[in-house]
C-alpha atoms as a PDB file:
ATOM      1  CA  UNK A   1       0.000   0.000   0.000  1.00  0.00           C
ATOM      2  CA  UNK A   2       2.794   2.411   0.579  1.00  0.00           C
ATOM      3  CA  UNK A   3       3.964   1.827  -2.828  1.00  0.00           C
ATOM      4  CA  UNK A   4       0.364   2.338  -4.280  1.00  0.00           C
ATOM      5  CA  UNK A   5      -0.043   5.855  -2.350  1.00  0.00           C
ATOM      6  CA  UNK A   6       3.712   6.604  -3.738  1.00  0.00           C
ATOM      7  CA  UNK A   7       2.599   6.112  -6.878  1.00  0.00           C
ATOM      8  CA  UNK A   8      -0.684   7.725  -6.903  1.00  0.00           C
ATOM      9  CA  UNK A   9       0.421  10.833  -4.888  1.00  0.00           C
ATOM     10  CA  UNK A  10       3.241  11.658  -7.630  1.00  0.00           C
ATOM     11  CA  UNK A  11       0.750  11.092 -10.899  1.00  0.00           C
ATOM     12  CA  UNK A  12      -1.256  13.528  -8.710  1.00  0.00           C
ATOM     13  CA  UNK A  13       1.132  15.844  -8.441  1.00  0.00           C
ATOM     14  CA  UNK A  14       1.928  15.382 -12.107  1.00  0.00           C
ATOM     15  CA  UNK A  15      -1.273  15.951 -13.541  1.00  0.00           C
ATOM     16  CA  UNK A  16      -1.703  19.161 -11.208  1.00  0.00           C
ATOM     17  CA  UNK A  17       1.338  20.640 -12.456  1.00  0.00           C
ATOM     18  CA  UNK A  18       0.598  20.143 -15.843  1.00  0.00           C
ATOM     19  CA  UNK A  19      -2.841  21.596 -15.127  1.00  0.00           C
ATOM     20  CA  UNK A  20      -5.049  18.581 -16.712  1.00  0.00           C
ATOM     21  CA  UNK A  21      -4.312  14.747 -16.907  1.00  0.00           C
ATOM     22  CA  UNK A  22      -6.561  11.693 -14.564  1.00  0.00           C
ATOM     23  CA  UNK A  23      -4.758   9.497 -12.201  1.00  0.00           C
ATOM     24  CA  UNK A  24      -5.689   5.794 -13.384  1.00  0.00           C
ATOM     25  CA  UNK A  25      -5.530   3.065 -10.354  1.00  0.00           C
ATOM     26  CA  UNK A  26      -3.379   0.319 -12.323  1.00  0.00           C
ATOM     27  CA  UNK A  27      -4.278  -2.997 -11.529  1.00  0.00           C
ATOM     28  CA  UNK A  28      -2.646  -6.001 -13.171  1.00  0.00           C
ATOM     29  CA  UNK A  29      -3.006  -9.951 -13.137  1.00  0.00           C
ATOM     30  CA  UNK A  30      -2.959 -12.084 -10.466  1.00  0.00           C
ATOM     31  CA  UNK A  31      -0.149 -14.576 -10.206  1.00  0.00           C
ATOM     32  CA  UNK A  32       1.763 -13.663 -13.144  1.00  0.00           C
ATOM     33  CA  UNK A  33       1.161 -11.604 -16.537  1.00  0.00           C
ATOM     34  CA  UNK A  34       0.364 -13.132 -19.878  1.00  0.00           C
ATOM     35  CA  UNK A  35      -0.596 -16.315 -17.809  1.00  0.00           C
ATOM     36  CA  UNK A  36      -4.445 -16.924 -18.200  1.00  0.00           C
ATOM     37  CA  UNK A  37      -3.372 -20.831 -17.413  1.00  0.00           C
ATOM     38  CA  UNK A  38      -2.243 -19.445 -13.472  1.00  0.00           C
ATOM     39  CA  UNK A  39      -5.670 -17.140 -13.510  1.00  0.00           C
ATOM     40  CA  UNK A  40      -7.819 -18.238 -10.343  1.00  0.00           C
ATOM     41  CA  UNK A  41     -11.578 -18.525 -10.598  1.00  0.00           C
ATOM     42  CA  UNK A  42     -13.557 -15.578 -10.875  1.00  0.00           C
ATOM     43  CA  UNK A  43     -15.244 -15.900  -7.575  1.00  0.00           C
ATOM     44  CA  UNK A  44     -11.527 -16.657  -6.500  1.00  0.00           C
ATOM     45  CA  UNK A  45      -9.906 -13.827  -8.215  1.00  0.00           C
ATOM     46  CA  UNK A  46     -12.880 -11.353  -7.128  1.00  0.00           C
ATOM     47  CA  UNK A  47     -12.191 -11.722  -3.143  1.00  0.00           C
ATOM     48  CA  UNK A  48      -7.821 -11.461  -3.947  1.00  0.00           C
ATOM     49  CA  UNK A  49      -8.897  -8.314  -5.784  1.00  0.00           C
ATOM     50  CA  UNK A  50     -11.419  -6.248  -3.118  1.00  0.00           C
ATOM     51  CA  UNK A  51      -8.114  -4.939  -1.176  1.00  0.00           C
ATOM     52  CA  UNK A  52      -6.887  -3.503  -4.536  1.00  0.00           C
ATOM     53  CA  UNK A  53      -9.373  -2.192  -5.249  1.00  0.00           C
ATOM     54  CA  UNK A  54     -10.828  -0.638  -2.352  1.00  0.00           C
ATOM     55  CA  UNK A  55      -7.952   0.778  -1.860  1.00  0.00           C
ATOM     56  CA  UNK A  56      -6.682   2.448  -5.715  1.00  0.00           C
ATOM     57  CA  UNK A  57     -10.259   3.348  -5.624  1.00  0.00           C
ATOM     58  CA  UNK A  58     -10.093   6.360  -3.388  1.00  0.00           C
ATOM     59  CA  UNK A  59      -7.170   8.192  -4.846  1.00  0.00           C
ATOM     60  CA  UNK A  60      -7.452   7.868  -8.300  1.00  0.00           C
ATOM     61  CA  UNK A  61      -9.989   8.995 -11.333  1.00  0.00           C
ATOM     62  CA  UNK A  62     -10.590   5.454 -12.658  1.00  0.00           C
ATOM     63  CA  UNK A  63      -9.333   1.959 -12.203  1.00  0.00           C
ATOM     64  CA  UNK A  64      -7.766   0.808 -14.749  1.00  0.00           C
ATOM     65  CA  UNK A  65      -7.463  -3.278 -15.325  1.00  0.00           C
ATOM     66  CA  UNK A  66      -4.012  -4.099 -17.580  1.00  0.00           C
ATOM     67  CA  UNK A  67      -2.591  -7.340 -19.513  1.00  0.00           C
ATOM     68  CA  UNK A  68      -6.226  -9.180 -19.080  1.00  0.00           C
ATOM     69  CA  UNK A  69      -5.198 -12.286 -21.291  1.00  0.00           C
ATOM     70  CA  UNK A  70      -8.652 -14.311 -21.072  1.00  0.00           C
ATOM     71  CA  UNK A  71     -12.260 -13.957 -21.172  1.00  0.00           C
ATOM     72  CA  UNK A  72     -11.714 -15.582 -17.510  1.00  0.00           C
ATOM     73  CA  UNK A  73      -9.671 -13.281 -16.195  1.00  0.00           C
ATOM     74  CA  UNK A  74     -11.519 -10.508 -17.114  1.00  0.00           C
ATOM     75  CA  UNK A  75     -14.524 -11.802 -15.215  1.00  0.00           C
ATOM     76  CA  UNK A  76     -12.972 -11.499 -12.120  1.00  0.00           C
ATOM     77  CA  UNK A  77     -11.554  -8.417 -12.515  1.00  0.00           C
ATOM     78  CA  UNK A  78     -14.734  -6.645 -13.650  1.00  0.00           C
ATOM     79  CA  UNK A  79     -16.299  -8.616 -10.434  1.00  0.00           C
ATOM     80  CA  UNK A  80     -14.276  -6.951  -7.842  1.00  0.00           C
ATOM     81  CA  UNK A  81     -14.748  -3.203  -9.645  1.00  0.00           C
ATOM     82  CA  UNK A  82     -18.206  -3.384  -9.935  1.00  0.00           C
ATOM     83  CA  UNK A  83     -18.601  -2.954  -6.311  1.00  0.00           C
ATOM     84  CA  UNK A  84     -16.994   0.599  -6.613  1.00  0.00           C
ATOM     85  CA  UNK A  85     -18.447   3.804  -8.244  1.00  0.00           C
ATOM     86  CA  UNK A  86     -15.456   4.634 -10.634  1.00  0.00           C
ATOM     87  CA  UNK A  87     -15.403   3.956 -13.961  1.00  0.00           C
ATOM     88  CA  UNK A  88     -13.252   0.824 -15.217  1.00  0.00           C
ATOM     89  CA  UNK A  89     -11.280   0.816 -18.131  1.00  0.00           C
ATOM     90  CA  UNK A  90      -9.806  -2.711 -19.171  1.00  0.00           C
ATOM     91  CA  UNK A  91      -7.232  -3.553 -21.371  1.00  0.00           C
ATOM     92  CA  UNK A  92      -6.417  -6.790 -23.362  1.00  0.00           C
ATOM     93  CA  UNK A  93      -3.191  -8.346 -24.165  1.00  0.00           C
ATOM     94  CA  UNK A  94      -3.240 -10.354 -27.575  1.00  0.00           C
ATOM     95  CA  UNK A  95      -1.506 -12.528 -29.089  1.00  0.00           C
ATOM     96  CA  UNK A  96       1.034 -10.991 -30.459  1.00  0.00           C
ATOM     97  CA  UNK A  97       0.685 -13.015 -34.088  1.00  0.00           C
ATOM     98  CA  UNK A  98      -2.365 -12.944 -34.279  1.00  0.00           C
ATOM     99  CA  UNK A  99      -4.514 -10.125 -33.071  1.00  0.00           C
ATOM    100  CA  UNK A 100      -7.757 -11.385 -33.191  1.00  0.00           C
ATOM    101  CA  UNK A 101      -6.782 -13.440 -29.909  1.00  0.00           C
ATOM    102  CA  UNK A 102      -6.163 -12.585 -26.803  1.00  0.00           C
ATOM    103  CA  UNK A 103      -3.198 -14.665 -24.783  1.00  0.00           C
ATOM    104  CA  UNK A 104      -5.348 -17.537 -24.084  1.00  0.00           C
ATOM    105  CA  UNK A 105      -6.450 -18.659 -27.681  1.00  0.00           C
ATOM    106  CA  UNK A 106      -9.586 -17.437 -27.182  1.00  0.00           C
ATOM    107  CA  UNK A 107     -11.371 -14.851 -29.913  1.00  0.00           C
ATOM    108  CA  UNK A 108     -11.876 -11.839 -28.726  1.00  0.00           C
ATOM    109  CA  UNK A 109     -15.326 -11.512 -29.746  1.00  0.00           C
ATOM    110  CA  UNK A 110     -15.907 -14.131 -26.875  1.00  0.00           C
ATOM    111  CA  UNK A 111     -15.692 -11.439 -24.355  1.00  0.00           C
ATOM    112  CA  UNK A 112     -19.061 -10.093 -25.898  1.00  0.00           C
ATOM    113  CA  UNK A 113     -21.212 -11.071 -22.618  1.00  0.00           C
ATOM    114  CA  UNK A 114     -18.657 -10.541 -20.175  1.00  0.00           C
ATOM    115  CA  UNK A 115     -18.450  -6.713 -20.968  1.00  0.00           C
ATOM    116  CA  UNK A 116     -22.195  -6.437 -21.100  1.00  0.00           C
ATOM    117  CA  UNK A 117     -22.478  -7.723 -17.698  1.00  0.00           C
ATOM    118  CA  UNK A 118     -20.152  -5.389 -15.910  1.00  0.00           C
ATOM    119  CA  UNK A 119     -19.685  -1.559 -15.681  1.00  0.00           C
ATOM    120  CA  UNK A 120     -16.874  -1.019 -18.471  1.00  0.00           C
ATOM    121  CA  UNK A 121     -16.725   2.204 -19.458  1.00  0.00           C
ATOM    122  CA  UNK A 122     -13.384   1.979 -22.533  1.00  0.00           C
ATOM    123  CA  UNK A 123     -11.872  -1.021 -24.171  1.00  0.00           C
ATOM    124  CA  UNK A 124      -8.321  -1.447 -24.679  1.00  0.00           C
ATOM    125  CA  UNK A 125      -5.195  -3.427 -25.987  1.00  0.00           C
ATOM    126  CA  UNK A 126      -2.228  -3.236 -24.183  1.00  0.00           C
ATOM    127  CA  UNK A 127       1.499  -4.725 -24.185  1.00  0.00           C
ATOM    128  CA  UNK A 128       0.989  -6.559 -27.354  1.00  0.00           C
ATOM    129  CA  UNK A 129       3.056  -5.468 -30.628  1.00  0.00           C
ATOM    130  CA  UNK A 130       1.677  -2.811 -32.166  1.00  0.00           C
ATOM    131  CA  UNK A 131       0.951  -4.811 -35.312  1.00  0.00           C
ATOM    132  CA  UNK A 132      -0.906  -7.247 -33.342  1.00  0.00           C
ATOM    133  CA  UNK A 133      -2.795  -4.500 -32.052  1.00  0.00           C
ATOM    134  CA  UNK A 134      -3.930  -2.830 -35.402  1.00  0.00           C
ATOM    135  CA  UNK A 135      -5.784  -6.162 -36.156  1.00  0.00           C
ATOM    136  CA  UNK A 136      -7.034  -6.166 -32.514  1.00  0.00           C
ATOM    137  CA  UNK A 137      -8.510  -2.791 -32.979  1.00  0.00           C
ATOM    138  CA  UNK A 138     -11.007  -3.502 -36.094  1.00  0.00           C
ATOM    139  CA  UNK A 139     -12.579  -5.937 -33.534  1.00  0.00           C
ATOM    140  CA  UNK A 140     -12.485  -4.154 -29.921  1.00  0.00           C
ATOM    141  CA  UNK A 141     -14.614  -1.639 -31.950  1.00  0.00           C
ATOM    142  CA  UNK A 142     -17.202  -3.647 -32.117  1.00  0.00           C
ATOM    143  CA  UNK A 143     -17.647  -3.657 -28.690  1.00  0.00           C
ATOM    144  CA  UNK A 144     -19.510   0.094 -29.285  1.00  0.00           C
ATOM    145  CA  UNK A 145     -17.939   1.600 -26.499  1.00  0.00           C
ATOM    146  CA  UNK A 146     -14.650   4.258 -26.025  1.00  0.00           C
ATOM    147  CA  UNK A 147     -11.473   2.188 -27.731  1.00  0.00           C
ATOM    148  CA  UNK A 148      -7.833   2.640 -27.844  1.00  0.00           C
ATOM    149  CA  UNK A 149      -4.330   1.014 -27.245  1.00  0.00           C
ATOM    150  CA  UNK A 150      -0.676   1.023 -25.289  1.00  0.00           C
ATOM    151  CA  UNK A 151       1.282  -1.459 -27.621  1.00  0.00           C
ATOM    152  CA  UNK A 152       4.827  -2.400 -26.277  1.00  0.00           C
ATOM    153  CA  UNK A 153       8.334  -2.884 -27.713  1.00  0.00           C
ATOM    154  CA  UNK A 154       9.238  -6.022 -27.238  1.00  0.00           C
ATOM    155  CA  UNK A 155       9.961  -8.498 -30.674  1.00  0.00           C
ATOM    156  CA  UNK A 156       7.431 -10.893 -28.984  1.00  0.00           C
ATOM    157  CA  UNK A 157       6.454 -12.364 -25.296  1.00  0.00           C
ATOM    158  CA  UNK A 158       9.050 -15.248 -25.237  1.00  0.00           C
ATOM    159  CA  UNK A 159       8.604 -18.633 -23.929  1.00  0.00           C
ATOM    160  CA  UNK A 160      11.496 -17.909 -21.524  1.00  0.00           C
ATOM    161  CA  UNK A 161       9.453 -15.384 -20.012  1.00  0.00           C
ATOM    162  CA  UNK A 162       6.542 -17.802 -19.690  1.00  0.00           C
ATOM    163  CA  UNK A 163       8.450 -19.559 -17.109  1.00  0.00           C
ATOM    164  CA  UNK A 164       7.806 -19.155 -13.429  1.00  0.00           C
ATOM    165  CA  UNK A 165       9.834 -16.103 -11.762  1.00  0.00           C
ATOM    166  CA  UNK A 166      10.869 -14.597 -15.465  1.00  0.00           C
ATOM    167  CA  UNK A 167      12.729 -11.304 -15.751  1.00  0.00           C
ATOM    168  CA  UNK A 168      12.936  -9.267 -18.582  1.00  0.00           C
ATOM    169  CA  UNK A 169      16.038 -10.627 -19.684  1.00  0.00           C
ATOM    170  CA  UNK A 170      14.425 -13.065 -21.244  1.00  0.00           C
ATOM    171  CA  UNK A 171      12.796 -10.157 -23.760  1.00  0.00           C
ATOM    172  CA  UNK A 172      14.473  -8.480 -26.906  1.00  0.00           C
ATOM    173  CA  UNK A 173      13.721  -4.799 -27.106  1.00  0.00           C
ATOM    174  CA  UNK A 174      12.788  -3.989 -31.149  1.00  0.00           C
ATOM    175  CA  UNK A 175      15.460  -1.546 -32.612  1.00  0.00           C
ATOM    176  CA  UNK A 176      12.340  -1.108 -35.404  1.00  0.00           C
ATOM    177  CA  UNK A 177      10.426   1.117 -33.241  1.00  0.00           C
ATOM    178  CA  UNK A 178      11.492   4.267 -32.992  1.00  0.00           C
ATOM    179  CA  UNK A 179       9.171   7.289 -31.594  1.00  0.00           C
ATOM    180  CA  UNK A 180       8.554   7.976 -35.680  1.00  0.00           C
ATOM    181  CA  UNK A 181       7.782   4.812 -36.085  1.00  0.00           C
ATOM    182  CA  UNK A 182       5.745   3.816 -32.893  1.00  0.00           C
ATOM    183  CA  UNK A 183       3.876   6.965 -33.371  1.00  0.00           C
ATOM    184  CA  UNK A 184       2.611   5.755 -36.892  1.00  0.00           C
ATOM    185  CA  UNK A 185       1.241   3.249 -35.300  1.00  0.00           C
ATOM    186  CA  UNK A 186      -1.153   5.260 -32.826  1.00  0.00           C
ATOM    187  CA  UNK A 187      -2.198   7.743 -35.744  1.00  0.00           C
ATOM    188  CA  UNK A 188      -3.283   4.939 -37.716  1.00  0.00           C
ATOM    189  CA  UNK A 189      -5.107   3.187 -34.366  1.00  0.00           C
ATOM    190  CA  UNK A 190      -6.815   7.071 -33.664  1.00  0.00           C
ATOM    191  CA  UNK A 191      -7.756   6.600 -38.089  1.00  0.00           C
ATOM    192  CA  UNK A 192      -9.551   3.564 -37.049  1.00  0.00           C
ATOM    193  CA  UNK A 193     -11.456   5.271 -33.969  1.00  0.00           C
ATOM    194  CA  UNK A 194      -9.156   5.308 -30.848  1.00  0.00           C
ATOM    195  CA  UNK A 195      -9.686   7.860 -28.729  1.00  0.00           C
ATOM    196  CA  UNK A 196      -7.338   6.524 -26.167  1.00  0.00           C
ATOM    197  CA  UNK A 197      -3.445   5.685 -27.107  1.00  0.00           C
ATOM    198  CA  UNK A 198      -0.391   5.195 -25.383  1.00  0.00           C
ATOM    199  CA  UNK A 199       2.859   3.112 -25.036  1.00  0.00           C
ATOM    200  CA  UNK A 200       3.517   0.127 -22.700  1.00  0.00           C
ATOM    201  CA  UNK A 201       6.455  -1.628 -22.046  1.00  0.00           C
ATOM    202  CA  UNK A 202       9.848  -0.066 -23.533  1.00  0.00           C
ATOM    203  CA  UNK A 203       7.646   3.025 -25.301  1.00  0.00           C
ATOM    204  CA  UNK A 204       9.527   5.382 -23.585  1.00  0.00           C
ATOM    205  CA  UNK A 205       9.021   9.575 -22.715  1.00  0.00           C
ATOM    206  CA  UNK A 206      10.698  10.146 -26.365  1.00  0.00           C
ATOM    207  CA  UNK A 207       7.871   8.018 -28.232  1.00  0.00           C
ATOM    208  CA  UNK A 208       4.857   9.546 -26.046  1.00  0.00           C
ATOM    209  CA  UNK A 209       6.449  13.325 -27.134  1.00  0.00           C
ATOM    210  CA  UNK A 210       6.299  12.386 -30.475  1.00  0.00           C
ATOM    211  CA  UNK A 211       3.001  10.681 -30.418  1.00  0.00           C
ATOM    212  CA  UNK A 212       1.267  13.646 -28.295  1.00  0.00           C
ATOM    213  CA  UNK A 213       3.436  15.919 -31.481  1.00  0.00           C
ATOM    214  CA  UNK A 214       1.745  14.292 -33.948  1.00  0.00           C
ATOM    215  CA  UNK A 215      -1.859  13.914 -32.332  1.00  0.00           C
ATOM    216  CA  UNK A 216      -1.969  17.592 -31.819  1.00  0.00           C
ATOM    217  CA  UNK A 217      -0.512  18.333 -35.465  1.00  0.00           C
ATOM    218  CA  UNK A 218      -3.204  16.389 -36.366  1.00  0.00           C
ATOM    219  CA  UNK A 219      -6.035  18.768 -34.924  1.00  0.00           C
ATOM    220  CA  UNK A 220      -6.771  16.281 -32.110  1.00  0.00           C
ATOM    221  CA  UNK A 221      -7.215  18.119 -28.529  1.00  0.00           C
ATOM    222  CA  UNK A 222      -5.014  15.823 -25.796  1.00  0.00           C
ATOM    223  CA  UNK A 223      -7.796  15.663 -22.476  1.00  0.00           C
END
């Protein structure tokens, strides 16, 4: 929790200083990312994530569920944040082949009742490759709700790191994926209807200056 309050307290101060911005409570897997196999049972899941929560809940704008890699998973997430009066943004991490998957094999149009059931108030794809994520985004759309994406810059989720206790040295960073190149990307994802983009893992400050560059060239107003 200290680490939490740390965290929220400086995007606070962030956003103040800048004079606009939302503080987003970040709330990732259980067990271990890009894992659906380790995901507990929604009822399960739902109880390990009330303490979360709760607790992101009352210091930030909107929760904010990340990496959600099965139609499972995303059950019990959307469980424990119904109980709160935020609104919930979730993000999906696909297959990074193939993005009309998510992690688990499953289509994504599967997770057609799950968001109908629960209070969900965007749709997102997050730490996929971005190319996996342009496919991803013809279908999220047809979810008829606020879309976007955070891709990341990794050449692919390796085995290696699909191991229990990975680190990142079992990922390659792409040398491909410059800010220019990143950012034409997210202009493309914002032609298809985005209204929400950013960068995940190793899309660093450069890439999200270029990105916000180009949005605003681009007669888009950044909220």
């Amino acid at each position: 929790r200290r680490l939490w309050d740390a965290a929220t307290t400086s995007a606070r101060r962030a956003a103040t200083q800048n004079g606009h911005g939302r503080v987003a409570g970040s709330i990732g897997p259980l067990i271990a990312s890009y894992r659906p196999d380790k995901c507990p049972e929604p009822q399960d899941a739902e109880q390990q994530y009330a303490n979360i929560v709760s607790h992101l809940a009352e210091k930030t704008d909107f929760l904010l569920i990340e990496t959600v890699s099965s139609v499972k998973q995303a059950e019990g997430a959307l469980r424990a944040t119904d109980t709160t009066g935020k609104p919930v943004w979730i993000a999906f991490s696909v297959d990074d082949f193939d993005g009309s998957k998510l992690r688990s094999g499953e289509d994504i149009s599967l997770l057609a009742d799950t968001l109908r059931a629960h209070r969900v108030d965007a749709v997102l794809v997050n730490c996929s490759r971005p190319e996996a994520v342009s496919e991803a985004m013809q279908h999220i759309k047809a979810f008829d709700r606020p879309f976007g994406a955070y891709a990341n810059g990794f050449t692919k989720i390796t085995d290696g790191f699909l191991k229990d206790k990975p680190t990142v040295a079992a990922l390659t960073e792409r040398v491909d994926l410059g800010p220019a190149e990143y950012a034409k990307f997210a202009m493309h994802w914002i032609e298809i209807g985005a209204t929400i983009v950013g960068g995940c893992c190793e899309v660093g400050p450069a890439h999200i200056q270029e990105l916000a560059k180009q949005i605003k060239a681009a007669g888009h107003t950044i909220v």
